[in-house]
Protein backbone atom coordinates (compact mmCIF):
# COMPACT_ATOMS: atom_id res chain seq x y z
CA UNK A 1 -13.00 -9.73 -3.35
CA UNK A 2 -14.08 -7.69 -6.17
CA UNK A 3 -10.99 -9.05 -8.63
CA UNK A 4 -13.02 -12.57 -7.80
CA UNK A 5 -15.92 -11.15 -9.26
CA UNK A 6 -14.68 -10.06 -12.67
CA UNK A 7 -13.68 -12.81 -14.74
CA UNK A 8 -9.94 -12.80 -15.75
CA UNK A 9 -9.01 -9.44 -13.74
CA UNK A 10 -5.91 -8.40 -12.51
CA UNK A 11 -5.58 -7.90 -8.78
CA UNK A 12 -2.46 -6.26 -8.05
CA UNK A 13 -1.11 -5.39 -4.14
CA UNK A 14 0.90 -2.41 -4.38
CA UNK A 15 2.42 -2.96 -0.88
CA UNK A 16 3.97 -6.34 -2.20
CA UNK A 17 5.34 -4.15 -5.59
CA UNK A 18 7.06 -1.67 -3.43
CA UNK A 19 8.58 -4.59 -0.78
CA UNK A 20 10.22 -6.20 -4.00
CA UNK A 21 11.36 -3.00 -4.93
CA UNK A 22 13.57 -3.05 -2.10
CA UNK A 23 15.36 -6.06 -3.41
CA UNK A 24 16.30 -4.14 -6.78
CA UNK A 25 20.23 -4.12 -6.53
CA UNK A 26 19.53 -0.44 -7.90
CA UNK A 27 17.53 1.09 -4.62
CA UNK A 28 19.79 -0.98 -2.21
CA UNK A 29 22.33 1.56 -3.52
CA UNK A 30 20.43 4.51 -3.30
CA UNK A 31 19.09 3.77 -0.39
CA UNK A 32 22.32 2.47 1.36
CA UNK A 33 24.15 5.99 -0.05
CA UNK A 34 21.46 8.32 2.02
CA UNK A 35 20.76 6.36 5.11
CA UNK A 36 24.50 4.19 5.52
CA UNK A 37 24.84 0.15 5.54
CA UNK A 38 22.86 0.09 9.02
CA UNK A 39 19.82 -0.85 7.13
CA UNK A 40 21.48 -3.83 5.54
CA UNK A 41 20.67 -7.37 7.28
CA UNK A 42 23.89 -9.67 6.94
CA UNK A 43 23.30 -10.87 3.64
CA UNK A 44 23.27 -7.22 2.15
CA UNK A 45 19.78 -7.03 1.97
CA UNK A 46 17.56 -4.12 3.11
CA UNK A 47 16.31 -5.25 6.80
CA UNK A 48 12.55 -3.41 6.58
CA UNK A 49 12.24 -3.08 10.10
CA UNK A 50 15.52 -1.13 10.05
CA UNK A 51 14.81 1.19 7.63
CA UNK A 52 10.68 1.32 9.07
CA UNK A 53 12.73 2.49 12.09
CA UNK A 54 14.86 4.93 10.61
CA UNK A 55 12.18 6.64 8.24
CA UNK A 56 9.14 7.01 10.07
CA UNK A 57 11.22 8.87 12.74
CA UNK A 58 12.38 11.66 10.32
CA UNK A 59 9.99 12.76 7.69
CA UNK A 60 12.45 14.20 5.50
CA UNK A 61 13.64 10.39 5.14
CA UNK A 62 10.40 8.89 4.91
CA UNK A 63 9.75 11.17 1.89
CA UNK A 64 12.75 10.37 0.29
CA UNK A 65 12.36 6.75 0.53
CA UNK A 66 8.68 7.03 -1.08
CA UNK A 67 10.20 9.20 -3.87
CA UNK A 68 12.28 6.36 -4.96
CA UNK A 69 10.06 3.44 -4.26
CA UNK A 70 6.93 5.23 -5.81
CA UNK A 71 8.85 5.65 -9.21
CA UNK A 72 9.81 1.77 -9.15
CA UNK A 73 6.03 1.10 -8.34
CA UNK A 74 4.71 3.53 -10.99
CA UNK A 75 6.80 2.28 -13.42
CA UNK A 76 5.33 -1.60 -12.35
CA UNK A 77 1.93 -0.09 -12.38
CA UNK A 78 2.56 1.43 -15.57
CA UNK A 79 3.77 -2.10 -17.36
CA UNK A 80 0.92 -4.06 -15.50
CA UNK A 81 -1.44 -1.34 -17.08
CA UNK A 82 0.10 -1.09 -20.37
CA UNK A 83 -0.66 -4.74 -20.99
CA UNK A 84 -3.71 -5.67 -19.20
CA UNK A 85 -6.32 -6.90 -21.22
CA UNK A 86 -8.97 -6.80 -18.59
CA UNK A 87 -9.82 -5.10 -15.30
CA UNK A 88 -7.10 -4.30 -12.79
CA UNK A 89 -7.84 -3.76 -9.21
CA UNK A 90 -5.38 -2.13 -7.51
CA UNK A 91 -4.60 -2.10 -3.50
CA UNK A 92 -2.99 0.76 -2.28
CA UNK A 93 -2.37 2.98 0.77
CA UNK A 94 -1.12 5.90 -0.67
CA UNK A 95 -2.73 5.59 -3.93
CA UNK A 96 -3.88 9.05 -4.30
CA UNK A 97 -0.41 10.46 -4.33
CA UNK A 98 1.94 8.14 -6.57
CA UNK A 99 0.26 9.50 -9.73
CA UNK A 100 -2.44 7.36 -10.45
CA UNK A 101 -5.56 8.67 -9.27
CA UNK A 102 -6.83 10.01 -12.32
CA UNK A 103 -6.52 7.19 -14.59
CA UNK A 104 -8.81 5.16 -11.97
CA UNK A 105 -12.99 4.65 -13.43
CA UNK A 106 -13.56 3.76 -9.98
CA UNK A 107 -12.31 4.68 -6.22
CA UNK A 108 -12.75 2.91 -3.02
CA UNK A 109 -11.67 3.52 0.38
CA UNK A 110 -11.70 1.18 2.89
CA UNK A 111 -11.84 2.41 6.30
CA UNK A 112 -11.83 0.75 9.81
CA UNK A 113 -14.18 1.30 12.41
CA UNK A 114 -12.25 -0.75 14.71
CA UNK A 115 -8.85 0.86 15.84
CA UNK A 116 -7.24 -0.96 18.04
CA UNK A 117 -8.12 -4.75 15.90
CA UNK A 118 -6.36 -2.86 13.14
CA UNK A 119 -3.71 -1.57 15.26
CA UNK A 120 -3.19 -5.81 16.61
CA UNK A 121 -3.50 -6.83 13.37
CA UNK A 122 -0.65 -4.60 11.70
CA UNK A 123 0.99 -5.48 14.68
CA UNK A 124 0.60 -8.98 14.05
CA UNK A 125 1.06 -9.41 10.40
CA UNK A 126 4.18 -6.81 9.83
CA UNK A 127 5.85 -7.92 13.32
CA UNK A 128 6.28 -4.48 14.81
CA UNK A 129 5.91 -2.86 17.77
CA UNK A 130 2.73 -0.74 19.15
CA UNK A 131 5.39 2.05 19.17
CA UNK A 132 5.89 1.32 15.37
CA UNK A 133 2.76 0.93 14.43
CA UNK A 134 1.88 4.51 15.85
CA UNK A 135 4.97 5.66 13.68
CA UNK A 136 3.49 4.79 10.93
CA UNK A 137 -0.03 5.95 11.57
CA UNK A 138 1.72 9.71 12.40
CA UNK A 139 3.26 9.22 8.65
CA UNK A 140 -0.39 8.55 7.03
CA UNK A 141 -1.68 10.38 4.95
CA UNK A 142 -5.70 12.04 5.34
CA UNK A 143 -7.71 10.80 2.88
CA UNK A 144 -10.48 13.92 3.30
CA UNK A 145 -9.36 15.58 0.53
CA UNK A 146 -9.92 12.65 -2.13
CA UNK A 147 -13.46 11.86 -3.85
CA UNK A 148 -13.99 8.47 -3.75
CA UNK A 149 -16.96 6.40 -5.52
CA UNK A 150 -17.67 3.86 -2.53
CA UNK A 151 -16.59 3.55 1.25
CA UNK A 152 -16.49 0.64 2.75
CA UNK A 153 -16.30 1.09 7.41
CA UNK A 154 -14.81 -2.05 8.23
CA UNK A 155 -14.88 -3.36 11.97
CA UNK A 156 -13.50 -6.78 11.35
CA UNK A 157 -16.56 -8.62 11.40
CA UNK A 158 -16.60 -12.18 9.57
CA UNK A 159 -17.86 -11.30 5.54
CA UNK A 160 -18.41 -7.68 6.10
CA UNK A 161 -15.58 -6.99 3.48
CA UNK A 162 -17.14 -10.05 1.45
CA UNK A 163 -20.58 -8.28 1.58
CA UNK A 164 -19.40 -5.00 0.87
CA UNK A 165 -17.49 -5.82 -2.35
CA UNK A 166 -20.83 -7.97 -3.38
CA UNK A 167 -22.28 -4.45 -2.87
CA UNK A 168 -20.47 -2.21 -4.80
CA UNK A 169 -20.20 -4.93 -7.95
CA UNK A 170 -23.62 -5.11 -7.53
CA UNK A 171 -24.13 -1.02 -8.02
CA UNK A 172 -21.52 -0.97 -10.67
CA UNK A 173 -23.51 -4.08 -12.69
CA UNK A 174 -27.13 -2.30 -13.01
């Protein structure tokens, strides 16, 4: 939304970064040498809801996987930075703790008003269970202890995101 505002930025989705990162031949061995080839599908590849399953059962495993896939995605971040030429707008969950934060002029946090549409629409999009999903949520981090510039509560109403973003650019354009 706001990367289709600013002409010629760089959107980049940090979630996609760090799923690709568990295609480099590199972390498949790392990976496979702490948690064993059960998280290998039959071609060899990591099987994501294998290791989801594994690591947000055990937090000692869900922090070592986010140790390694952090340092491929800051050193990503760090080439997609190093070259940009224009704004980049990153998406991130964790954002605030893979070493970033500070080099950011401007912080939002999207947050949703609506539980349970987010919960069917994780559900939905990463194909996991409720049981899964609430995994996950218990590995979250809380975001109370991070300034951010703007907050957008988002209920999944149609163009509230839209309006929001044309909100903010808006405030940061005076």
């Amino acid at each position: 939304m706001l990367s289709q505002k600013y002409e010629n930025s760089i959107y980049v989705n940090a979630d996609k970064i760090s799923n690709d990162g568990l295609k480099d031949s590199q972390i498949i061995k790392v990976l496979v040498k702490e948690f064993g080839n059960s998280i290998l599908d039959e071609n060899g590849s990591i099987d994501r809801k294998k290791l989801r399953s594994l690591v947000f059962s055990d937090q000692n495993k869900l922090h070592f996987l986010e140790e390694i896939i952090w340092t491929f995605l800051q050193e990503e971040l760090n080439n997609i930075l190093s070259s940009a030429k224009s704004t980049v707008i990153i998406e991130c969950i964790k954002f605030p703790l893979i070493g970033f934060w500070n080099k950011c002029d401007i912080k939002i946090l999207v947050l949703s008003t609506n539980d349970e549409k987010r919960k069917l629409k994780v559900m939905e999009r990463d194909n996991i269970s409720a049981e899964d999903f609430y995994k996950r949520e218990k590995a979250s981090m809380d975001y109370n202890s991070y300034q951010f510039d703007h907050i957008i509560e988002h209920s999944y109403e149609e163009g509230e995101l839209q309006t929001a973003a044309n909100n903010i650019y808006k405030v940061m354009n005076k």
